[in-house]
PDB file of N, CA and C in Angstrom:
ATOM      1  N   UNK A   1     -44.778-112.509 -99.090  1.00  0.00           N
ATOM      2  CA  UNK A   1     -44.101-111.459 -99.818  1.00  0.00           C
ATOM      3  C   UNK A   1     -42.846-111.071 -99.043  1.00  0.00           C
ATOM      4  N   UNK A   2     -41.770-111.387-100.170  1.00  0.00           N
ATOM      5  CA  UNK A   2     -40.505-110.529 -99.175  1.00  0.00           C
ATOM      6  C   UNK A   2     -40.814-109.038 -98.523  1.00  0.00           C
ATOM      7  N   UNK A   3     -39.555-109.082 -97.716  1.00  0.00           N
ATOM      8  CA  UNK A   3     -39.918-107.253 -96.944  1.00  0.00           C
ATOM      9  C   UNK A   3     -38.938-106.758 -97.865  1.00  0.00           C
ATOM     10  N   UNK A   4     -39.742-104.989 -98.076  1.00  0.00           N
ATOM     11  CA  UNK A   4     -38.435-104.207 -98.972  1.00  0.00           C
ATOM     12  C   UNK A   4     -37.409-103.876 -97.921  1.00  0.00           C
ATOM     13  N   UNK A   5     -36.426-104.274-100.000  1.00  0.00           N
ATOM     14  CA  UNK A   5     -35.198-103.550 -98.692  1.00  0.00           C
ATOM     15  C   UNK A   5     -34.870-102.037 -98.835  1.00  0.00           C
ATOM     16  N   UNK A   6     -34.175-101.481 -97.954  1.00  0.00           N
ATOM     17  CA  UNK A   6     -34.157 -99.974 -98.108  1.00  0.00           C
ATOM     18  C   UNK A   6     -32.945 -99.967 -98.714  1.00  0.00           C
ATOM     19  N   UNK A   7     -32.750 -99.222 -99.385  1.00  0.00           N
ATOM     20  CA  UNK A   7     -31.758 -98.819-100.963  1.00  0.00           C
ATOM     21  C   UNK A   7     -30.210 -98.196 -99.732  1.00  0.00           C
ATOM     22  N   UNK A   8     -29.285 -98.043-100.363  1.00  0.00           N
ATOM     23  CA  UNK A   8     -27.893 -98.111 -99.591  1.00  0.00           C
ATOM     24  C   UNK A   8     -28.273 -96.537 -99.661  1.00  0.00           C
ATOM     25  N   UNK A   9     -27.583 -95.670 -98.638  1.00  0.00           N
ATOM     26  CA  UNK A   9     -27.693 -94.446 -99.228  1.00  0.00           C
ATOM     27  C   UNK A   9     -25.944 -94.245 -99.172  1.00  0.00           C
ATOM     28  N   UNK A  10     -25.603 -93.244 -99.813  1.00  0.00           N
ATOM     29  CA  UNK A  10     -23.755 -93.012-100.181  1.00  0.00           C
ATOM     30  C   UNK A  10     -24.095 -91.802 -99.150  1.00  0.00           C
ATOM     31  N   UNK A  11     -22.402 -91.939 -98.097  1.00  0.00           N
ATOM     32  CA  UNK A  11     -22.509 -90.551 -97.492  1.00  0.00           C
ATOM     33  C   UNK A  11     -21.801 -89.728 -98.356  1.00  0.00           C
ATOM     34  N   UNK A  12     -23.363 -88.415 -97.392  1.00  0.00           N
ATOM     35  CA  UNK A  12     -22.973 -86.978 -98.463  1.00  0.00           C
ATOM     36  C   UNK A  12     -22.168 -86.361 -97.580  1.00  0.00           C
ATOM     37  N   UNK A  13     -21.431 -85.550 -99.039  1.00  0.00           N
ATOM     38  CA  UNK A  13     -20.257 -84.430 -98.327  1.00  0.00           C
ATOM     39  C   UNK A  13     -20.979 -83.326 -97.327  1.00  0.00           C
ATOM     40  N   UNK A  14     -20.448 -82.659 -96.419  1.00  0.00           N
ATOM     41  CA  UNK A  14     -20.461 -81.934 -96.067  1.00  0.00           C
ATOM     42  C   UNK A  14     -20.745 -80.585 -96.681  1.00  0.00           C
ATOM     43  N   UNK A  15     -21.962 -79.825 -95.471  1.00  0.00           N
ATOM     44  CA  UNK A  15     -22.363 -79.281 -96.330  1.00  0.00           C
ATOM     45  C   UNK A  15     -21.535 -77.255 -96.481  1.00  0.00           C
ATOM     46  N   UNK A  16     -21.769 -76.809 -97.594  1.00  0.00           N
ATOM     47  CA  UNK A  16     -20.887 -75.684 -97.968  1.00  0.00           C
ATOM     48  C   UNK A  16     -20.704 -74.852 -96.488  1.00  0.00           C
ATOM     49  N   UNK A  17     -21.174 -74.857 -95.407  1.00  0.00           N
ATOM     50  CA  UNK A  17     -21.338 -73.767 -94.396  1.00  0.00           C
ATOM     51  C   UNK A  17     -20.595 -74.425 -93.043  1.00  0.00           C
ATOM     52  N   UNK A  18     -20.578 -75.910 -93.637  1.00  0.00           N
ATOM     53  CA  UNK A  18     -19.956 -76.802 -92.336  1.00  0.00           C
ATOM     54  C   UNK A  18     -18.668 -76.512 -92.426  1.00  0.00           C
ATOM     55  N   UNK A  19     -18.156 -75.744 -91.221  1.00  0.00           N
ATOM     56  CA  UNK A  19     -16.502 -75.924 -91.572  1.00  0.00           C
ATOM     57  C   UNK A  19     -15.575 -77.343 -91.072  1.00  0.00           C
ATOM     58  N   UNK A  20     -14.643 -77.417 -92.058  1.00  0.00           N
ATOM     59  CA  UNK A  20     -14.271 -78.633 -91.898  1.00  0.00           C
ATOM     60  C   UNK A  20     -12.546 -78.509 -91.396  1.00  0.00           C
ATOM     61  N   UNK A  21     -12.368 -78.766 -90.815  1.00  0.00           N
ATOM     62  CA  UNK A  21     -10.871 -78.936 -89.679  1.00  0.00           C
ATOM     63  C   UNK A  21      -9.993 -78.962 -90.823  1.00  0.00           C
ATOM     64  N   UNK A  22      -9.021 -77.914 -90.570  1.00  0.00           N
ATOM     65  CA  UNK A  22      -7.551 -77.862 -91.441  1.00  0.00           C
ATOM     66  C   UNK A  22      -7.194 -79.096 -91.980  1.00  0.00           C
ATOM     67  N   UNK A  23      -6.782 -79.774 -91.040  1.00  0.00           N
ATOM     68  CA  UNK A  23      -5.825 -81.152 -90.840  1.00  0.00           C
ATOM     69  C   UNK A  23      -6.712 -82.068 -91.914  1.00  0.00           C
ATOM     70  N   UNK A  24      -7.924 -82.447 -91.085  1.00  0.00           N
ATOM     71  CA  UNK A  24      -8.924 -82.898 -92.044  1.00  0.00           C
ATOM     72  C   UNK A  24      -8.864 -82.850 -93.536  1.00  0.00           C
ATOM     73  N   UNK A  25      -8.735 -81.723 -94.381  1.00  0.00           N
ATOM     74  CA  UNK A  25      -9.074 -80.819 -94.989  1.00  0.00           C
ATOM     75  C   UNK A  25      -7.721 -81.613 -96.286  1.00  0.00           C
ATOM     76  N   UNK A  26      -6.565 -81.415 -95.231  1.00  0.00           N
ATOM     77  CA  UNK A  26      -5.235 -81.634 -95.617  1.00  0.00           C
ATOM     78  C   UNK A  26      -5.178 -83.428 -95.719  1.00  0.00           C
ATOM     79  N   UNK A  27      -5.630 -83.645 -95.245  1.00  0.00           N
ATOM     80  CA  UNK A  27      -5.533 -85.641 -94.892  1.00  0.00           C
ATOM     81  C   UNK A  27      -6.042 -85.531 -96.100  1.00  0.00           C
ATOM     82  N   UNK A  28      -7.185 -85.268 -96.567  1.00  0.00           N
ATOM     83  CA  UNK A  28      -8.237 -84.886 -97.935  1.00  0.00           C
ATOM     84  C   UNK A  28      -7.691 -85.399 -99.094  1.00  0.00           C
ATOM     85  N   UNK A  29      -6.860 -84.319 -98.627  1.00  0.00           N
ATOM     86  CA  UNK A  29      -6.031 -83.879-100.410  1.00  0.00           C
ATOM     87  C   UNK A  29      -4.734 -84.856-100.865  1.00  0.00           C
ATOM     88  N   UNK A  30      -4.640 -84.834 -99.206  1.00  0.00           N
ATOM     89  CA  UNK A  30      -2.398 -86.088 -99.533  1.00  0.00           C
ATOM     90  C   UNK A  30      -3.515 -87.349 -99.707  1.00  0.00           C
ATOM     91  N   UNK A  31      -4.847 -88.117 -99.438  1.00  0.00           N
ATOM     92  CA  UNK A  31      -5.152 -89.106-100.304  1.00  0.00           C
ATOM     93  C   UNK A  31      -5.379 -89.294-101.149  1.00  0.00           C
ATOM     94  N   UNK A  32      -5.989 -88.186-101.790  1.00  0.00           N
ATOM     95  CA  UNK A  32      -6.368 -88.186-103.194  1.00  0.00           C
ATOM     96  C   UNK A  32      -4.903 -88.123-104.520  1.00  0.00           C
ATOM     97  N   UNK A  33      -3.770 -87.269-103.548  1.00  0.00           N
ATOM     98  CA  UNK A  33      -3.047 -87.189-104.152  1.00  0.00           C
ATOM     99  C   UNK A  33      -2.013 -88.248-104.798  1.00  0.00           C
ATOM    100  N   UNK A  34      -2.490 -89.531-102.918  1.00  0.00           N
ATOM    101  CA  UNK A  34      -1.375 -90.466-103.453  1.00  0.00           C
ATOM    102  C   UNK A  34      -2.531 -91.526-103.930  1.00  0.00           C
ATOM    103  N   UNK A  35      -3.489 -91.491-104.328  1.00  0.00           N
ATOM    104  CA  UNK A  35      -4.304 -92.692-104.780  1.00  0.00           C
ATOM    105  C   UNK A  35      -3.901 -92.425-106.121  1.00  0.00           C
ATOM    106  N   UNK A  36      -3.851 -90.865-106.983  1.00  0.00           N
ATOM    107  CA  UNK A  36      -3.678 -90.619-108.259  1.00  0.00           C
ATOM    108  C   UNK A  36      -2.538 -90.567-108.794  1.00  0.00           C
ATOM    109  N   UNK A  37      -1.458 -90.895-107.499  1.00  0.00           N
ATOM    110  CA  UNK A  37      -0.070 -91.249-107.819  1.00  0.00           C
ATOM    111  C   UNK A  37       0.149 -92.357-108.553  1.00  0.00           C
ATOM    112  N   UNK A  38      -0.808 -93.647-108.058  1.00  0.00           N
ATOM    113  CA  UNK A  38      -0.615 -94.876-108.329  1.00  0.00           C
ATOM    114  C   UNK A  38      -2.095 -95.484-109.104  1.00  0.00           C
ATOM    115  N   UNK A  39      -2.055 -94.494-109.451  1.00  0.00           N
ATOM    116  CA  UNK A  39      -3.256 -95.082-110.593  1.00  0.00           C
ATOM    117  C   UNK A  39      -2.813 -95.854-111.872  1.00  0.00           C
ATOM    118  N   UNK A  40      -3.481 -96.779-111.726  1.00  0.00           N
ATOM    119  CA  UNK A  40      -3.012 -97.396-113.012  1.00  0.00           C
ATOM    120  C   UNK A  40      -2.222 -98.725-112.611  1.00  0.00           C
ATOM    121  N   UNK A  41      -1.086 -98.891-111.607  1.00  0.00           N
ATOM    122  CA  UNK A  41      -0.319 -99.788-111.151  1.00  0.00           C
ATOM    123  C   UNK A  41      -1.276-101.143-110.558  1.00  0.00           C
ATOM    124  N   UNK A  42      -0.315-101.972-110.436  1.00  0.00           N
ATOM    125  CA  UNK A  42      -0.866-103.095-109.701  1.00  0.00           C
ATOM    126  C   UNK A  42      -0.802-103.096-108.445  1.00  0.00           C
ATOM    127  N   UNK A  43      -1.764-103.553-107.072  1.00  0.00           N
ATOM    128  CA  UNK A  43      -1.827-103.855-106.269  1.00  0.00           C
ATOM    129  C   UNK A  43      -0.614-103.925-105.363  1.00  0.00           C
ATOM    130  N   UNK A  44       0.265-104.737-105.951  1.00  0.00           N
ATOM    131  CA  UNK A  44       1.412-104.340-105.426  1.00  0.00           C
ATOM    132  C   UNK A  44       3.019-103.463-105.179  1.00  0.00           C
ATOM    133  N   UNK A  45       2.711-102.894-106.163  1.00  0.00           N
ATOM    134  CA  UNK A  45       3.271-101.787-106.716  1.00  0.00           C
ATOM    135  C   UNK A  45       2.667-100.258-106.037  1.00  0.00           C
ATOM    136  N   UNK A  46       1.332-100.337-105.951  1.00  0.00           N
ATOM    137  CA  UNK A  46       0.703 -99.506-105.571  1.00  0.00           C
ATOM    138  C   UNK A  46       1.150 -99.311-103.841  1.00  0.00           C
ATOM    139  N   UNK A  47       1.095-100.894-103.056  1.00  0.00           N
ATOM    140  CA  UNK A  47       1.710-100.919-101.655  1.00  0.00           C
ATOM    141  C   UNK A  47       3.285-100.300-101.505  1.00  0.00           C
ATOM    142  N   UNK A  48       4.028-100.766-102.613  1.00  0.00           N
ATOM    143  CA  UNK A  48       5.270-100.630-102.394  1.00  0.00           C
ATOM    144  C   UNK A  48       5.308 -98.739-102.244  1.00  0.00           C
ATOM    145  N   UNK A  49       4.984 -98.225-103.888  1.00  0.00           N
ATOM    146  CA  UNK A  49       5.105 -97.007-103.775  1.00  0.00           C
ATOM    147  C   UNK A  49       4.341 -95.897-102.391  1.00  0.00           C
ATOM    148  N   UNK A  50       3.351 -96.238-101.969  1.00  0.00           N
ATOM    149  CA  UNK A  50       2.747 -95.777-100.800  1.00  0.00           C
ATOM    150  C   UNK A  50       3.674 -95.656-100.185  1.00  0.00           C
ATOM    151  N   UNK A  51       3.890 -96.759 -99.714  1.00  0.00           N
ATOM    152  CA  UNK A  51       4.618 -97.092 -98.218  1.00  0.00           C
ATOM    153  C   UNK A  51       5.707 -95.854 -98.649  1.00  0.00           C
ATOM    154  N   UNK A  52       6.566 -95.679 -99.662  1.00  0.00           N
ATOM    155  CA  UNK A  52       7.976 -95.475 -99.910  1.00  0.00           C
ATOM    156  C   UNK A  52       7.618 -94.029-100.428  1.00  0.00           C
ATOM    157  N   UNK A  53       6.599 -93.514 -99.862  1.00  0.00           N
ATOM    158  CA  UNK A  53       6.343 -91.919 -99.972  1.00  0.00           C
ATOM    159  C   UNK A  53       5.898 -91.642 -98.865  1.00  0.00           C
ATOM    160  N   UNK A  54       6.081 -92.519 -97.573  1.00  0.00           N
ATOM    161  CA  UNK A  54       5.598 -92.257 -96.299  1.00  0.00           C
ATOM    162  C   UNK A  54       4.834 -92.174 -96.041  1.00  0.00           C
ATOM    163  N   UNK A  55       4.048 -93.026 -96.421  1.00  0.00           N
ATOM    164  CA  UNK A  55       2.536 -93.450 -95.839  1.00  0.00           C
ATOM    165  C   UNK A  55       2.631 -94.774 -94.962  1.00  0.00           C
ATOM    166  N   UNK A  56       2.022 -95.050 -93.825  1.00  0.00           N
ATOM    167  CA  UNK A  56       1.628 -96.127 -92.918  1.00  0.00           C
ATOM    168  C   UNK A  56       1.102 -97.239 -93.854  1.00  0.00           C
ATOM    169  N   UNK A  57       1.471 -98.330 -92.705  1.00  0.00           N
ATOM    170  CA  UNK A  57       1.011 -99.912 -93.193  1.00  0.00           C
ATOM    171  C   UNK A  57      -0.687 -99.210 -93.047  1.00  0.00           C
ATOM    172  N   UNK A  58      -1.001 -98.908 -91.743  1.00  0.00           N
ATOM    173  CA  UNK A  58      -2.313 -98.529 -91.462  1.00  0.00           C
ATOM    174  C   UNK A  58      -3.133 -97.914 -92.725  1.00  0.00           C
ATOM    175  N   UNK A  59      -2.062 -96.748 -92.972  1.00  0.00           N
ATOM    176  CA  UNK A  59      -2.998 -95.830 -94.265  1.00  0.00           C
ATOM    177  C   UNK A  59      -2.894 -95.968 -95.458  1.00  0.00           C
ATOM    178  N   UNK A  60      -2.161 -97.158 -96.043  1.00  0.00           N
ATOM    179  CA  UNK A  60      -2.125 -97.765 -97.213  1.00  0.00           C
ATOM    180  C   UNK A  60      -2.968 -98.517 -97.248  1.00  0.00           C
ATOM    181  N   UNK A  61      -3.151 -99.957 -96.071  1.00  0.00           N
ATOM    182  CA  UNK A  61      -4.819-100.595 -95.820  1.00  0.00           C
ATOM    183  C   UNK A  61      -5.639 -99.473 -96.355  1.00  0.00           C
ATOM    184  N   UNK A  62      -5.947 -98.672 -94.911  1.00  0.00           N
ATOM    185  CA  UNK A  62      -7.501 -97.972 -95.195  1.00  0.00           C
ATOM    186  C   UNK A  62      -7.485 -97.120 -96.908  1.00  0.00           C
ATOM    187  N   UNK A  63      -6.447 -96.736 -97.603  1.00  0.00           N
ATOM    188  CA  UNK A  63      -6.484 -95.926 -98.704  1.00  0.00           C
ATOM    189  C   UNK A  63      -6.954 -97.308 -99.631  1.00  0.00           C
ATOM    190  N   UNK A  64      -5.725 -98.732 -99.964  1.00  0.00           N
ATOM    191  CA  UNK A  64      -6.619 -99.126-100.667  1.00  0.00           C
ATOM    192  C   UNK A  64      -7.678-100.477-100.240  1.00  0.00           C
ATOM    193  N   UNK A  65      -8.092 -99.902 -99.193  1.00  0.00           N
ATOM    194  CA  UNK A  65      -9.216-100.554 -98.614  1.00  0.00           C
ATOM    195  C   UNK A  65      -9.110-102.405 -98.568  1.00  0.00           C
ATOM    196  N   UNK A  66      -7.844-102.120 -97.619  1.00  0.00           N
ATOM    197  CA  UNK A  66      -7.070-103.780 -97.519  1.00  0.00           C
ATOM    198  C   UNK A  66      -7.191-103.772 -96.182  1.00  0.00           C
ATOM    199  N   UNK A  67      -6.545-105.236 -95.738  1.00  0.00           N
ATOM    200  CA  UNK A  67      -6.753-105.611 -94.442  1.00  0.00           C
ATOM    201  C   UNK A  67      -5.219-104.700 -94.124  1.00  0.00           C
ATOM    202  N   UNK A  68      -4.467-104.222 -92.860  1.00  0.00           N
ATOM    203  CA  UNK A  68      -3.133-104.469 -92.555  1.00  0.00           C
ATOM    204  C   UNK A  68      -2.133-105.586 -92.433  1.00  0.00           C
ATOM    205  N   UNK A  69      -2.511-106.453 -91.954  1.00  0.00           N
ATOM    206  CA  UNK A  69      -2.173-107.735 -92.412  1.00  0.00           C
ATOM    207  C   UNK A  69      -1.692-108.417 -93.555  1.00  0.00           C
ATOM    208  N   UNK A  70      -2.457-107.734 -94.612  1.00  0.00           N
ATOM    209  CA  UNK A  70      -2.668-107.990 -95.957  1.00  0.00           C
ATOM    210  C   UNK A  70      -1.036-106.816 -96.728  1.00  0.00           C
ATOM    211  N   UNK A  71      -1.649-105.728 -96.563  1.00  0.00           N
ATOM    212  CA  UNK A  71      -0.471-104.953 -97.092  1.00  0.00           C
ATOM    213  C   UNK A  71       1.106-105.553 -96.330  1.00  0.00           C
ATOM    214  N   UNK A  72       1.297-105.456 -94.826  1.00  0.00           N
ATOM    215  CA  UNK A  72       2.686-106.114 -94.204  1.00  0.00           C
ATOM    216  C   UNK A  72       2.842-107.119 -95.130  1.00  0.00           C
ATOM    217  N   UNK A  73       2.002-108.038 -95.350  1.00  0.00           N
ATOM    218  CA  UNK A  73       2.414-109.817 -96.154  1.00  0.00           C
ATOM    219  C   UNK A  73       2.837-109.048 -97.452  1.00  0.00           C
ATOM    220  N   UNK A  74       2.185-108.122 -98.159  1.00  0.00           N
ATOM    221  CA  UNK A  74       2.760-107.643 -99.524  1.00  0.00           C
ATOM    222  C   UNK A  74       4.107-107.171 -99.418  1.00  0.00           C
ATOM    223  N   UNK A  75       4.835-106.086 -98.166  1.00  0.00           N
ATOM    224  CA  UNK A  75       5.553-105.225 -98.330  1.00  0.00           C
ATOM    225  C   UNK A  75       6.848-106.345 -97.875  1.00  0.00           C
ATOM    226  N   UNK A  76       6.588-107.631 -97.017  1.00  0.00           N
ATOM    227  CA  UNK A  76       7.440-108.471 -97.041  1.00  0.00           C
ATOM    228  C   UNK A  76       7.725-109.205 -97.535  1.00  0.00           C
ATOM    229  N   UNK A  77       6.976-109.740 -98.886  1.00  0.00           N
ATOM    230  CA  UNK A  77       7.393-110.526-100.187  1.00  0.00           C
ATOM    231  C   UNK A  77       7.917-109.918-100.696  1.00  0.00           C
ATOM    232  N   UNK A  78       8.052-108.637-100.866  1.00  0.00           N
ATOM    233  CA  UNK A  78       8.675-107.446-101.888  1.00  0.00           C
ATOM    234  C   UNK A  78       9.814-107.260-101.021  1.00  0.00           C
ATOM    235  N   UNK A  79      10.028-107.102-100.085  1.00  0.00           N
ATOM    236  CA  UNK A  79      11.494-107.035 -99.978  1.00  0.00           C
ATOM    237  C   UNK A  79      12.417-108.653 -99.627  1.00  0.00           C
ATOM    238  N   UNK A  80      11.744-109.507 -99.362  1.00  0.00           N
ATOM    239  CA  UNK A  80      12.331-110.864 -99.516  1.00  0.00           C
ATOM    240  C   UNK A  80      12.577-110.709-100.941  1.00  0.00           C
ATOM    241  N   UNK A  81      11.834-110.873-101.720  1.00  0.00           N
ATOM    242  CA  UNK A  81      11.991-110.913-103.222  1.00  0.00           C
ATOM    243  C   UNK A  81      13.515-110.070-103.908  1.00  0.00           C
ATOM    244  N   UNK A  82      13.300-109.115-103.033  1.00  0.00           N
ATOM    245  CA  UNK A  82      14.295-107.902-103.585  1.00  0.00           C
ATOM    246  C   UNK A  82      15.814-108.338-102.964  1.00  0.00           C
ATOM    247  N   UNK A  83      15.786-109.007-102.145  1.00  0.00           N
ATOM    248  CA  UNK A  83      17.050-109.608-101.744  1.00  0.00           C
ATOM    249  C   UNK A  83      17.669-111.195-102.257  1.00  0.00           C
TER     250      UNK A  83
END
């Protein structure tokens, strides 16, 4: 007999009494804000506009959950392209 497996659990938010760090708080909101900026766009469009609202190679990866590597190779076809 296989062994069970144990079910994924999703981390939970924090709870109402935990206070949670300003900055934190603020990082929060400018992701949500620029993920719903670029909703809807393509992949690369989505890199371009990030980047070009001042967001990091770094925090465009981790926002849309890319390698860095991956976004630089995007943001330099797009401007080869553009020239």
């Amino acid at each position: 007999m296989a062994p069970k497996r144990k079910a994924k659990s999703k981390p939970s938010a924090p709870a109402a009494d935990v206070p949670v760090g300003l900055e934190a708080a603020f990082r929060r909101i400018a992701n949500l804000l620029a993920l719903s900026l670029v909703k809807g766009e393509g992949e690369a469009q989505k890199i371009q506009t990030l980047t070009a609202v001042g967001f990091s190679v770094q925090e465009v990866a981790q926002l849309l959950n890319k390698k860095a590597n991956t976004v630089s190779a995007a943001l330099y076809a797009f401007r080869k392209a553009a020239t």
